[in-house]
Protein backbone atom coordinates (compact mmCIF):
# COMPACT_ATOMS: atom_id res chain seq x y z
CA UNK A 1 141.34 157.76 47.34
CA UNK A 2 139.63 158.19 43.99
CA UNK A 3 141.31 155.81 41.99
CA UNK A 4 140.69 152.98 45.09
CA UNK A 5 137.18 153.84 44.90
CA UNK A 6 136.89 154.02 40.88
CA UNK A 7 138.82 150.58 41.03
CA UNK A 8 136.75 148.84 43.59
CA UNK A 9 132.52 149.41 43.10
CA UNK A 10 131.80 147.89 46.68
CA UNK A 11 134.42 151.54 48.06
CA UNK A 12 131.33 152.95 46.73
CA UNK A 13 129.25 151.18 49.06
CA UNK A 14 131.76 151.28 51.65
CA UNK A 15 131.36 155.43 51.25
CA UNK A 16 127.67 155.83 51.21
CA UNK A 17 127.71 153.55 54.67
CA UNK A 18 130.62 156.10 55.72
CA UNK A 19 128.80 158.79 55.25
CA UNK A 20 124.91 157.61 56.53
CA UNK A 21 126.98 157.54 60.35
CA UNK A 22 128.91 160.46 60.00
CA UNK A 23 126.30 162.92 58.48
CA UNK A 24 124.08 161.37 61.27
CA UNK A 25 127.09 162.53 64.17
CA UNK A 26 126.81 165.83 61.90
CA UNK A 27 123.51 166.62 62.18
CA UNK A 28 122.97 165.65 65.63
CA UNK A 29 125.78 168.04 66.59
CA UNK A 30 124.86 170.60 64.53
CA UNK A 31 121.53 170.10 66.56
CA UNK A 32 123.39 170.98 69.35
CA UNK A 33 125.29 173.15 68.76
CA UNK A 34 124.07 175.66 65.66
CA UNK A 35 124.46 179.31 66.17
CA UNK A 36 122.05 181.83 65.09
CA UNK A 37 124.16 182.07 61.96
CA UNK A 38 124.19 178.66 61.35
CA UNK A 39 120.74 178.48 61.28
CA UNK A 40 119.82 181.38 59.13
CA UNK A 41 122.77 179.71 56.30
CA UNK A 42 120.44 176.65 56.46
CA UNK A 43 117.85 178.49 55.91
CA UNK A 44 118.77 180.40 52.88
CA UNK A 45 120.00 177.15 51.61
CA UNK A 46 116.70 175.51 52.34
CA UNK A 47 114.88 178.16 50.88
CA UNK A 48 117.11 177.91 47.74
CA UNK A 49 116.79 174.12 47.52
CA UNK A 50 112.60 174.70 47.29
CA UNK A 51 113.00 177.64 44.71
CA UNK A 52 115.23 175.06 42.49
CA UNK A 53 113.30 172.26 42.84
CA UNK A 54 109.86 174.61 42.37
CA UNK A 55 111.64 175.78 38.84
CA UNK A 56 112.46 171.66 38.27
CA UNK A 57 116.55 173.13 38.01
CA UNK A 58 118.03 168.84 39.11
CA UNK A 59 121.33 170.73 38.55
CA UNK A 60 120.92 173.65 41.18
CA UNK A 61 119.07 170.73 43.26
CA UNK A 62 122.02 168.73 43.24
CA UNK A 63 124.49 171.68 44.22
CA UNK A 64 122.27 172.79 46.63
CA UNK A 65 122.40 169.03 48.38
CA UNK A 66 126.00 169.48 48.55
CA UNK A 67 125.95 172.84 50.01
CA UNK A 68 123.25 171.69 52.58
CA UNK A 69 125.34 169.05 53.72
CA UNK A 70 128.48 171.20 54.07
CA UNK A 71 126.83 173.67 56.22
CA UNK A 72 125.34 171.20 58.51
CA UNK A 73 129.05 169.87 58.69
CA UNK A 74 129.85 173.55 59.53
CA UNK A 75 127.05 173.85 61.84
CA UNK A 76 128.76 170.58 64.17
CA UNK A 77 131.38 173.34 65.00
CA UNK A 78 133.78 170.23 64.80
CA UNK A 79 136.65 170.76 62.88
CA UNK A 80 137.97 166.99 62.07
CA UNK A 81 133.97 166.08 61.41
CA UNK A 82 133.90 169.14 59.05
CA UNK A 83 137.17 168.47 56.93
CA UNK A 84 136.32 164.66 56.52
CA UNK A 85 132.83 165.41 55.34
CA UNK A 86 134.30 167.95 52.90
CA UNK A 87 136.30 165.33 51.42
CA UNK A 88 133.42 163.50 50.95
CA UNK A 89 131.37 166.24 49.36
CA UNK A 90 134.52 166.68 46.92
CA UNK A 91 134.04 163.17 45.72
CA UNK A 92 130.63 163.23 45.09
CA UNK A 93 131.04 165.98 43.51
CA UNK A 94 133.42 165.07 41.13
CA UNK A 95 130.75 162.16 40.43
CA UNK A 96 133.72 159.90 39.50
CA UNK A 97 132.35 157.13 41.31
CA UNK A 98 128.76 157.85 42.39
CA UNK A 99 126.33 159.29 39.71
CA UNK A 100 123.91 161.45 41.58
CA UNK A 101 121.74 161.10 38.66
CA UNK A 102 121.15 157.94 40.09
CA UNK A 103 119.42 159.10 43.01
CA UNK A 104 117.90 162.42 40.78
CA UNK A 105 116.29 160.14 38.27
CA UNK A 106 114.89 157.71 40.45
CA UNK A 107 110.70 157.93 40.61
CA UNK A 108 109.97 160.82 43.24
CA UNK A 109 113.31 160.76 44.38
CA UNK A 110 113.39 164.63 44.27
CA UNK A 111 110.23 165.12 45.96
CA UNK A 112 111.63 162.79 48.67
CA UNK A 113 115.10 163.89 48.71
CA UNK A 114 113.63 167.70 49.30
CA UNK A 115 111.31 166.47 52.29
CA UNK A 116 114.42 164.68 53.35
CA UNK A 117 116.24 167.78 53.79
CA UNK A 118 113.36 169.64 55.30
CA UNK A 119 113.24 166.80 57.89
CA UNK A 120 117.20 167.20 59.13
CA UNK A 121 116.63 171.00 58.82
CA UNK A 122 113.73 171.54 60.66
CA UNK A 123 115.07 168.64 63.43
CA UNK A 124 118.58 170.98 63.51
CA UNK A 125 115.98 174.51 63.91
CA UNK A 126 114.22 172.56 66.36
CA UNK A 127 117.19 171.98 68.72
CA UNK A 128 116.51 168.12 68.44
CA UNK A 129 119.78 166.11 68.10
CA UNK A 130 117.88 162.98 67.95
CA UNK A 131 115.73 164.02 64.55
CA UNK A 132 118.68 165.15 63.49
CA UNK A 133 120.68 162.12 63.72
CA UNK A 134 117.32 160.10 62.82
CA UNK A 135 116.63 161.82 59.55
CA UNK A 136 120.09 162.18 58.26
CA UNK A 137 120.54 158.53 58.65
CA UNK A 138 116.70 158.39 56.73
CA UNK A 139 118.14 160.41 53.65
CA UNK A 140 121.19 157.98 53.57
CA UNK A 141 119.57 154.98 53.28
CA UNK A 142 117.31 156.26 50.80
CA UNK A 143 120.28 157.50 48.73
CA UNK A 144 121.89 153.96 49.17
CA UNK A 145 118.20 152.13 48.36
CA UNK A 146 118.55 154.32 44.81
CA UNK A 147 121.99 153.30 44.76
CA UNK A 148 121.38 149.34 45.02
CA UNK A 149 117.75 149.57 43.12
CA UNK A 150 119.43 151.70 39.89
CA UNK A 151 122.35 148.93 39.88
CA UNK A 152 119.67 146.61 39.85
CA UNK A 153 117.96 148.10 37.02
CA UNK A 154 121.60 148.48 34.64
CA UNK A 155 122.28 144.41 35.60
CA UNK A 156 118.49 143.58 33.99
CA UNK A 157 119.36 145.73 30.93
CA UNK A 158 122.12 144.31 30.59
CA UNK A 159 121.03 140.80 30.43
CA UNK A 160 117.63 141.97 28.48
CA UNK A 161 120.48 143.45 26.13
CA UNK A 162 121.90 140.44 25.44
CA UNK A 163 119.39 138.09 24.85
CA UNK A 164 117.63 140.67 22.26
CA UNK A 165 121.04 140.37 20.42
CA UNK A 166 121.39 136.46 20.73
CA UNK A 167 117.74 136.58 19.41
CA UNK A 168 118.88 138.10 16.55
CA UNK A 169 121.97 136.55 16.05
CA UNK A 170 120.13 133.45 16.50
């Protein structure tokens, strides 16, 4: 799977769209169905995640996304759900195709991505399946906005690039 996605950029796309609907089933289940346990994991997690990005550590941040997401995946109590999603988190991980530092370096992403978790956290503490679902989906389209708005930015360099050496050429 990694070489079709590091062949193809729009598998990236194709995998952040994946993943907005299936973290969203993920959550809501979790939702539903977290156990006490569950729910103090998330917690440590959560309280983790705010320690790291307190201390400005984007590398424990980042690890601590990933971890976040795999126990909400855990928390679903849905074994097929939980194995895809790790395969997910594997790729990201590996950051083959999809440069969290992307969505790390964009303006106030971290501040955002933090309340972002907060949101599906405190919707899965809550017992709401709903905000679950809703602010799962949230953090995934902002991760895909970053995504588009970063690719964006790299295709202006680019050109501004190239013109600055024409210039001098010229």
């Amino acid at each position: 799977m990694l070489e079709l996605i590091a062949d193809h950029p729009k598998a990236t796309d194709d995998y952040l769209e994946y993943r907005r609907e299936v973290e969203g089933i993920a959550a809501d289940f979790a939702a539903r169905r977290a156990t006490d346990d569950d729910k103090a994991l998330l917690t440590s997690i959560i309280e983790r995640m705010k320690a790291a990005h307190q201390k400005e550590d984007v590398a424990e941040e980042a690890a601590l996304d990933v971890e976040f997401h795999q126990a909400v995946s855990e928390a679903a109590h849905n074994v097929i759900l939980m194995h895809t999603l790790r395969s997910c988190y594997r790729l990201l991980s590996n950051g083959s195709f999809f440069s969290r530092s992307l969505v790390y370096g964009y303006p106030g992403a971290r501040d955002r991505l933090l309340d972002q978790h907060l949101a599906v956290y405190k919707a899965i503490m809550d017992d709401d399946p709903a905000g679950a679902r809703a602010a799962a989906e949230a953090h995934m389209d902002f991760v895909q906005q970053c995504k588009k708005d970063a690719e964006k930015a790299k295709a202006w360099q680019t050109v501004s690039r190239l013109r600055r050496q024409q210039r001098k050429a010229g």
